[in-house]
C-alpha atoms as a PDB file:
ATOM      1  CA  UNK A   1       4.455 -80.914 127.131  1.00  0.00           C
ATOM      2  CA  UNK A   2       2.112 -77.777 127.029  1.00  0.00           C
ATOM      3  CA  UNK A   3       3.593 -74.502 125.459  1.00  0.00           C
ATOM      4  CA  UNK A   4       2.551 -71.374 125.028  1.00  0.00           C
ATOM      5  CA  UNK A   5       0.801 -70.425 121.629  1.00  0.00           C
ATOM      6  CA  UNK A   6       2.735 -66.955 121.653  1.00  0.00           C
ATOM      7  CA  UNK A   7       5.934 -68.259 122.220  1.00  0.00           C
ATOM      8  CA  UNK A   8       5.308 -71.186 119.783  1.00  0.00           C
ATOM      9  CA  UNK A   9       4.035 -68.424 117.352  1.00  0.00           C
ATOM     10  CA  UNK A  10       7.283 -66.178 117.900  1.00  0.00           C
ATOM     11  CA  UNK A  11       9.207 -69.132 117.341  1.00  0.00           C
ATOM     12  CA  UNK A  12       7.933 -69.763 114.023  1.00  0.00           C
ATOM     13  CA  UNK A  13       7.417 -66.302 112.831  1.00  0.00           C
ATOM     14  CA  UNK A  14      11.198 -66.086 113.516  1.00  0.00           C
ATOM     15  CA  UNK A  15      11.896 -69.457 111.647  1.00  0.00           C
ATOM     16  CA  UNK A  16      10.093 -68.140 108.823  1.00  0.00           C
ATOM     17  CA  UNK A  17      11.888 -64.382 108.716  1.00  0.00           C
ATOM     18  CA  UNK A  18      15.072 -66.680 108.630  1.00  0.00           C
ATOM     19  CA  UNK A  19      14.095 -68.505 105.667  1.00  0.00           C
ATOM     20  CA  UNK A  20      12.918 -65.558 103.894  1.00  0.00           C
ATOM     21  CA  UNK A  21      16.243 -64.031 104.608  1.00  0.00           C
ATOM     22  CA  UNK A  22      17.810 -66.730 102.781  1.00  0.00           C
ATOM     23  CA  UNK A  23      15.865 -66.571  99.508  1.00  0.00           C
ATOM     24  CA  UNK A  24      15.885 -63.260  99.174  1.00  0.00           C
ATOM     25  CA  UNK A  25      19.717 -63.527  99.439  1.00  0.00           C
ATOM     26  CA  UNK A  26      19.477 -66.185  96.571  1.00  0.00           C
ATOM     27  CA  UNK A  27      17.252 -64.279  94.296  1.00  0.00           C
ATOM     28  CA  UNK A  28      19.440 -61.449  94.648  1.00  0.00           C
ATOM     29  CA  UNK A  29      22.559 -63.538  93.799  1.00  0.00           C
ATOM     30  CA  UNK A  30      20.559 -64.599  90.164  1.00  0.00           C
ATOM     31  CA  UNK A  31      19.471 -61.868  89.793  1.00  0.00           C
ATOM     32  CA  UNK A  32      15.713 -61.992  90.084  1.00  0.00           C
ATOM     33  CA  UNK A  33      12.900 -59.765  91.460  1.00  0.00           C
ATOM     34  CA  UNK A  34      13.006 -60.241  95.303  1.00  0.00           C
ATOM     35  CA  UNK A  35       9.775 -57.372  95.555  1.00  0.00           C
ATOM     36  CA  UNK A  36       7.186 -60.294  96.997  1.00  0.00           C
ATOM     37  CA  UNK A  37      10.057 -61.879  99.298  1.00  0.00           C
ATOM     38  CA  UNK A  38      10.764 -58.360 100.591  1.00  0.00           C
ATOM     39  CA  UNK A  39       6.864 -57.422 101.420  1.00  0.00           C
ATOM     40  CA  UNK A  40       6.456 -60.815 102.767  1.00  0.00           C
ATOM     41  CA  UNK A  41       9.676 -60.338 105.063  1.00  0.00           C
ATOM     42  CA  UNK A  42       8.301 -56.987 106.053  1.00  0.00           C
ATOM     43  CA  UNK A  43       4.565 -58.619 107.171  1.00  0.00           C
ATOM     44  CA  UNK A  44       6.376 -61.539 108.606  1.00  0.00           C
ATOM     45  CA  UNK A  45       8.596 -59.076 110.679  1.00  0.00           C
ATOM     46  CA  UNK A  46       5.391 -56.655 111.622  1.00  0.00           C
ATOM     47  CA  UNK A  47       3.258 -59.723 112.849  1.00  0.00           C
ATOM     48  CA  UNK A  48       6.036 -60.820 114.682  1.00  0.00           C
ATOM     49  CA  UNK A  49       6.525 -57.619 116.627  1.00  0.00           C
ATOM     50  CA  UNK A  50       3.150 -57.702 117.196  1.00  0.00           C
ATOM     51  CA  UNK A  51       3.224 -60.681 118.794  1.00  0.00           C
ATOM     52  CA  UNK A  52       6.121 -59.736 120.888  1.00  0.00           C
ATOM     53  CA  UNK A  53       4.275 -57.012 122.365  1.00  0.00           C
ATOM     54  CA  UNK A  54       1.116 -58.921 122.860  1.00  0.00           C
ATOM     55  CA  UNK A  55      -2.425 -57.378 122.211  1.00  0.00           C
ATOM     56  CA  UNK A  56      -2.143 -53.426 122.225  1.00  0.00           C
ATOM     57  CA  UNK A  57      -5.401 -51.209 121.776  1.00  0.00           C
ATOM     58  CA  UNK A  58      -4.738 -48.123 119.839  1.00  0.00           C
ATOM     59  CA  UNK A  59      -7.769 -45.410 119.715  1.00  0.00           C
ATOM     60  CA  UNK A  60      -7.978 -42.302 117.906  1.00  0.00           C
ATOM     61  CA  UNK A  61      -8.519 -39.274 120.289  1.00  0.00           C
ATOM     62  CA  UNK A  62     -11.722 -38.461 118.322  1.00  0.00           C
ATOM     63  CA  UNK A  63     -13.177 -41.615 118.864  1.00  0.00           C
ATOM     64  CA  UNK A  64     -15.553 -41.918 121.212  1.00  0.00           C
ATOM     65  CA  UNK A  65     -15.836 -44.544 123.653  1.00  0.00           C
ATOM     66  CA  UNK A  66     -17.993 -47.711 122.302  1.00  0.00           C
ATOM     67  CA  UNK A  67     -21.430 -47.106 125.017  1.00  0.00           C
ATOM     68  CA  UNK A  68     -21.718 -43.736 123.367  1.00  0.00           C
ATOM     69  CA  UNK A  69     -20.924 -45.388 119.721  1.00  0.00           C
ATOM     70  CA  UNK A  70     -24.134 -47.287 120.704  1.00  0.00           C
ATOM     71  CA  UNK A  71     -26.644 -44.609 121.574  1.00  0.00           C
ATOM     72  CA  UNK A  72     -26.024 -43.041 118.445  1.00  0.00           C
ATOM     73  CA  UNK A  73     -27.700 -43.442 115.260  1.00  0.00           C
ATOM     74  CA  UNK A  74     -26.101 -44.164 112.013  1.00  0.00           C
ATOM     75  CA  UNK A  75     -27.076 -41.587 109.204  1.00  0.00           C
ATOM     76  CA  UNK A  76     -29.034 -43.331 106.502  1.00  0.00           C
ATOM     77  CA  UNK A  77     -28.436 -44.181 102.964  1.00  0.00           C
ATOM     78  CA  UNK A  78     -29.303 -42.108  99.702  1.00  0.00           C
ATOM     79  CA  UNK A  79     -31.948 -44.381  97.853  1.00  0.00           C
ATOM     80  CA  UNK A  80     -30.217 -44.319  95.072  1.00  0.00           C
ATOM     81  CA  UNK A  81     -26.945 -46.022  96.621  1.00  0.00           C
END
């Protein structure tokens, strides 16, 4: 049976947000430091909203489009760098 990779990757980002869920609960409950769970929930949650929304491109109004990024040169380095 073929899935999709997305929805296979949703799944498990969601699988893993659970678990994290859970042992941050449990450190709390000792009484531990939960900091790393917590920023690890918080990437897990971000990459799975990313996923949800698929591929997005996001550019900067000052940035110029990439055949004009090409005709331009780059400005050199100071020797001494």
């Amino acid at each position: 049976m073929d899935e999709d990779p997305a929805a296979y990757l949703i799944l498990k980002l969601r699988a893993d947000i659970h678990q994290l869920g859970f042992a941050i609960r449990q450190l709390q409950r000792a009484g531990l430091d939960d900091a790393a769970a917590q920023l690890l929930l918080a990437r897990k949650r971000a990459m799975l909203e990313s996923a949800a929304l698929g591929p997005i491109v996001v550019r900067a109004k000052s940035e110029q489009p990439p055949e004009r990024l090409q005709n331009q040169k780059s400005p050199a380095l100071p020797r001494d760098f």
